[in-house]
C-alpha atoms as a PDB file:
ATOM      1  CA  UNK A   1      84.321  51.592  87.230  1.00  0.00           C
ATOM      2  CA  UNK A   2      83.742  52.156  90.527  1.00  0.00           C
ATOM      3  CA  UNK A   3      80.751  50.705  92.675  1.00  0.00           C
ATOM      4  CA  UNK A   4      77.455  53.259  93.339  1.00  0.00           C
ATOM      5  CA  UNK A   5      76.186  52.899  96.741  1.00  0.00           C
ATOM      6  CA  UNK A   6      72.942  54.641  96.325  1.00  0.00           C
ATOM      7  CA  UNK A   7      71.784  54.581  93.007  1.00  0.00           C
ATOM      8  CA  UNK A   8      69.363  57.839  93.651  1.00  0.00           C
ATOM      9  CA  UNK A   9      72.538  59.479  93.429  1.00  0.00           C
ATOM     10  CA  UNK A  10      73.109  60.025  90.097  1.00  0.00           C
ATOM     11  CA  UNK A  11      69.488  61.750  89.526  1.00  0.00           C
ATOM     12  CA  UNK A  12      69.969  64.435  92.330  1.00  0.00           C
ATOM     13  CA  UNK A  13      71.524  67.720  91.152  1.00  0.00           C
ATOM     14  CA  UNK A  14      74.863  68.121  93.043  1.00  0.00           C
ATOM     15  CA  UNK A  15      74.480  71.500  93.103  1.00  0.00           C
ATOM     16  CA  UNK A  16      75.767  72.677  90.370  1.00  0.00           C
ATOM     17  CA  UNK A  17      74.796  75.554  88.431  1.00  0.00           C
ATOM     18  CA  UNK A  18      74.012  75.350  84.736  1.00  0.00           C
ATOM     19  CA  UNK A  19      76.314  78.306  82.650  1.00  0.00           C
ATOM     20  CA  UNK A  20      75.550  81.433  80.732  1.00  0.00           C
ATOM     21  CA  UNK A  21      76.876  79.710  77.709  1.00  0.00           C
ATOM     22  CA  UNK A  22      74.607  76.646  77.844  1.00  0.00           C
ATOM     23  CA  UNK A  23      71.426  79.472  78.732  1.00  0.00           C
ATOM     24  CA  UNK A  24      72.505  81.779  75.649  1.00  0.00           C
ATOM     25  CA  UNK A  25      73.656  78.882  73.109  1.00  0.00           C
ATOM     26  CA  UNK A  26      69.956  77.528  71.832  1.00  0.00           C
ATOM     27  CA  UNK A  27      68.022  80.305  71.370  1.00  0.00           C
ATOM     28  CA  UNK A  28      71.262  82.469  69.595  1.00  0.00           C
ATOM     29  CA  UNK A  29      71.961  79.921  67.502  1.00  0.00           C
ATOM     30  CA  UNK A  30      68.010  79.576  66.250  1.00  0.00           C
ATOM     31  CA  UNK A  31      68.173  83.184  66.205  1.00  0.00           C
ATOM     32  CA  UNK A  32      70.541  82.703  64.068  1.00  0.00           C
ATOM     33  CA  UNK A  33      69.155  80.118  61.431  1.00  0.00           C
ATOM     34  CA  UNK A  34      66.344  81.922  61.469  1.00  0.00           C
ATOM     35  CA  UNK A  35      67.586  85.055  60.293  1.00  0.00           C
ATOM     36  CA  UNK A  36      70.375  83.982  58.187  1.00  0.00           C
ATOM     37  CA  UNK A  37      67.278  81.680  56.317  1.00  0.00           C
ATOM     38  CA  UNK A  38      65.121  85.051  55.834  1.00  0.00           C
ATOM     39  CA  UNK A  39      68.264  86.551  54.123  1.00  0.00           C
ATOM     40  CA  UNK A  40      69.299  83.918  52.399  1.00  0.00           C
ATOM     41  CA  UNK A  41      65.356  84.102  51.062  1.00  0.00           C
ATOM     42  CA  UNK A  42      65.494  87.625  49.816  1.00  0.00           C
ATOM     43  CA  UNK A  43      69.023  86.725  48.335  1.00  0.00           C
ATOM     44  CA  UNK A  44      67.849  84.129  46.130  1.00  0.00           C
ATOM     45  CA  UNK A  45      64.773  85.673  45.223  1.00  0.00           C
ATOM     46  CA  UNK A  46      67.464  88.770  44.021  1.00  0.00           C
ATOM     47  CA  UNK A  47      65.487  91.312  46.817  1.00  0.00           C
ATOM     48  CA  UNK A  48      67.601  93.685  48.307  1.00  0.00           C
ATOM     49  CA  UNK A  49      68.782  92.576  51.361  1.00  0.00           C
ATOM     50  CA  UNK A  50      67.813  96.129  53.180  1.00  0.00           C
ATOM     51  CA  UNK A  51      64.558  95.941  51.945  1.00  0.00           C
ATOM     52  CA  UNK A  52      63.189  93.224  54.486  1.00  0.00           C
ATOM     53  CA  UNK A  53      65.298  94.615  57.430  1.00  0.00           C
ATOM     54  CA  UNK A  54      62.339  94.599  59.981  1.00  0.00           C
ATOM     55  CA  UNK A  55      61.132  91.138  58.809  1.00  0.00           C
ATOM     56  CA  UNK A  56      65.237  90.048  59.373  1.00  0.00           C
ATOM     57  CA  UNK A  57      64.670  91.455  62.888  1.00  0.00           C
ATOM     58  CA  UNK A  58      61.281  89.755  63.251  1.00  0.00           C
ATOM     59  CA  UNK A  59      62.670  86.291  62.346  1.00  0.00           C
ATOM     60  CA  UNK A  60      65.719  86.389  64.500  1.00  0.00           C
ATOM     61  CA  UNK A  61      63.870  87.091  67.516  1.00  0.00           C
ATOM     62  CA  UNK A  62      61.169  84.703  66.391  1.00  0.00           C
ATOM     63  CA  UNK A  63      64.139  82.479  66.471  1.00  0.00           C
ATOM     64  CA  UNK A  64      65.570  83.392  69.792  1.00  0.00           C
ATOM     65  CA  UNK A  65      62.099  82.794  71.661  1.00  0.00           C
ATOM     66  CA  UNK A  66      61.342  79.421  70.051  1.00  0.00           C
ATOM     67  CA  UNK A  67      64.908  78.675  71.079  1.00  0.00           C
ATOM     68  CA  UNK A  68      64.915  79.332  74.571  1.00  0.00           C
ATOM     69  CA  UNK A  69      60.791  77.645  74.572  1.00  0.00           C
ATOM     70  CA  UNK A  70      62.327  74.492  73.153  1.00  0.00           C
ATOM     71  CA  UNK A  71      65.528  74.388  75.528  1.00  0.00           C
ATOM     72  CA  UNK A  72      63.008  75.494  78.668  1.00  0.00           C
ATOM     73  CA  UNK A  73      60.607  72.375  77.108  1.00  0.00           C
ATOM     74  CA  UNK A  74      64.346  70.010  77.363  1.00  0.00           C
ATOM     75  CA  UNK A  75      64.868  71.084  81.018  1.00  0.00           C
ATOM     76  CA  UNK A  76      61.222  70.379  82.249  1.00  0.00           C
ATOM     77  CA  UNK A  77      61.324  66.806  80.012  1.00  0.00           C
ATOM     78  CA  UNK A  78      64.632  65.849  81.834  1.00  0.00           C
ATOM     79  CA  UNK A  79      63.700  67.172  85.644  1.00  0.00           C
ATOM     80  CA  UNK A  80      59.953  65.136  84.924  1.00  0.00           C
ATOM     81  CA  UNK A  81      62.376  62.131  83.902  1.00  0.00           C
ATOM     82  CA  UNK A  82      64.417  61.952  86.496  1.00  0.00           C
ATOM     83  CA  UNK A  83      61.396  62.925  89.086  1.00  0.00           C
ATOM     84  CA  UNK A  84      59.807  59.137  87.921  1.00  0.00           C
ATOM     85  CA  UNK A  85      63.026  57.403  88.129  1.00  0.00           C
ATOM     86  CA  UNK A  86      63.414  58.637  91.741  1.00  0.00           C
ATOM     87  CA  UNK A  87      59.880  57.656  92.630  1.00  0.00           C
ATOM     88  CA  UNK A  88      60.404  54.893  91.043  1.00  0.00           C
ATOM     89  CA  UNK A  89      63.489  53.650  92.844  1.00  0.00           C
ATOM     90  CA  UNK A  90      61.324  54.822  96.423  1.00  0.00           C
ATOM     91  CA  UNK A  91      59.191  52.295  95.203  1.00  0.00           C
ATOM     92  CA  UNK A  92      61.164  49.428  94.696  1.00  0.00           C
ATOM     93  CA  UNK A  93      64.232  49.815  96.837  1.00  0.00           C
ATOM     94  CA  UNK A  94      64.954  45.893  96.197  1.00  0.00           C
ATOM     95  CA  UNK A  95      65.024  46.075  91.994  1.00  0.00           C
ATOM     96  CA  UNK A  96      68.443  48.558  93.118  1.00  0.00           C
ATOM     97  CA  UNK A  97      70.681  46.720  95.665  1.00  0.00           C
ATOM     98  CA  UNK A  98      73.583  48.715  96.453  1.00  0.00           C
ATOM     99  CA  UNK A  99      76.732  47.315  94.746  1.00  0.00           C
ATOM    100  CA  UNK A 100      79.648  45.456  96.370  1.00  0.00           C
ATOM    101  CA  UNK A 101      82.511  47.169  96.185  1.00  0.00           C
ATOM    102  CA  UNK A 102      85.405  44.979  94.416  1.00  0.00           C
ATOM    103  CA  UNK A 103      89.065  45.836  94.256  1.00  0.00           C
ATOM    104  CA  UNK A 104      91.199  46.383  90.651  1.00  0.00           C
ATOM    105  CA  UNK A 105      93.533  43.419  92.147  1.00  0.00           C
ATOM    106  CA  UNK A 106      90.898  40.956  92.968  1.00  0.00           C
ATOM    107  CA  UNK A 107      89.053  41.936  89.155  1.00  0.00           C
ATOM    108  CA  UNK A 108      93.077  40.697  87.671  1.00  0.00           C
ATOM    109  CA  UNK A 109      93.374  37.292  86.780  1.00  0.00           C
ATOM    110  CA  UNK A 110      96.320  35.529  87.644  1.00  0.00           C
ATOM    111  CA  UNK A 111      99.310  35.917  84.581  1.00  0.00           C
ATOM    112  CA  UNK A 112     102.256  34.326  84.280  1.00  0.00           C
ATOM    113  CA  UNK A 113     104.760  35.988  81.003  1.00  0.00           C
ATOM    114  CA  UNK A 114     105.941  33.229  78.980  1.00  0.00           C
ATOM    115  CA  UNK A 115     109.584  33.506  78.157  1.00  0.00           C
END
């Protein structure tokens, strides 16, 4: 693996944006549960599954919002995590020495085949 100069690298965004996919995923997919639970509810109670159409809706966007509160809650966790490792790091530049870098062929011990 190779050597990190600056450990305070790997907590600072690069840049990088974060995709539709990973926005949309959560709170569809608790949409999802949610609804698919509320009709699997009238199902096994043997209600007609048109019968609690509006309370369907209700729980799927129920769903969706306390999908995209608990993936909004994940990002601010993470970017409050990383905030006190960088401060922390500030801190105490000399608990995170910068690595020496070490070549693959001085890593190789020596090897002789045996014939």
């Amino acid at each position: 693996m190779a050597a990190i100069d600056d450990p305070k690298t790997l907590l600072i965004s690069d840049g990088s944006t974060i995709s539709l996919l990973d926005k949309v995923t959560g709170p569809l997919s608790f949409g999802f549960i949610f609804g698919f639970g509320s009709v699997c509810y009238d199902f096994f109670k043997n209600k007609p599954l048109s019968a609690g159409f509006l309370k369907h809706v209700a729980f799927i966007a129920g769903g969706a919002y306390a999908g995209q509160f608990l993936y909004e809650r994940k990002q601010r966790y993470h970017m409050d995590r990383d905030a006190a490792y960088r401060h922390y790091i500030d801190l105490h530049p000399e608990d995170f020495p910068a690595a020496k870098r070490v070549l693959l062929k001085d890593m190789l011990k020596p090897w002789v085949p045996c014939r």
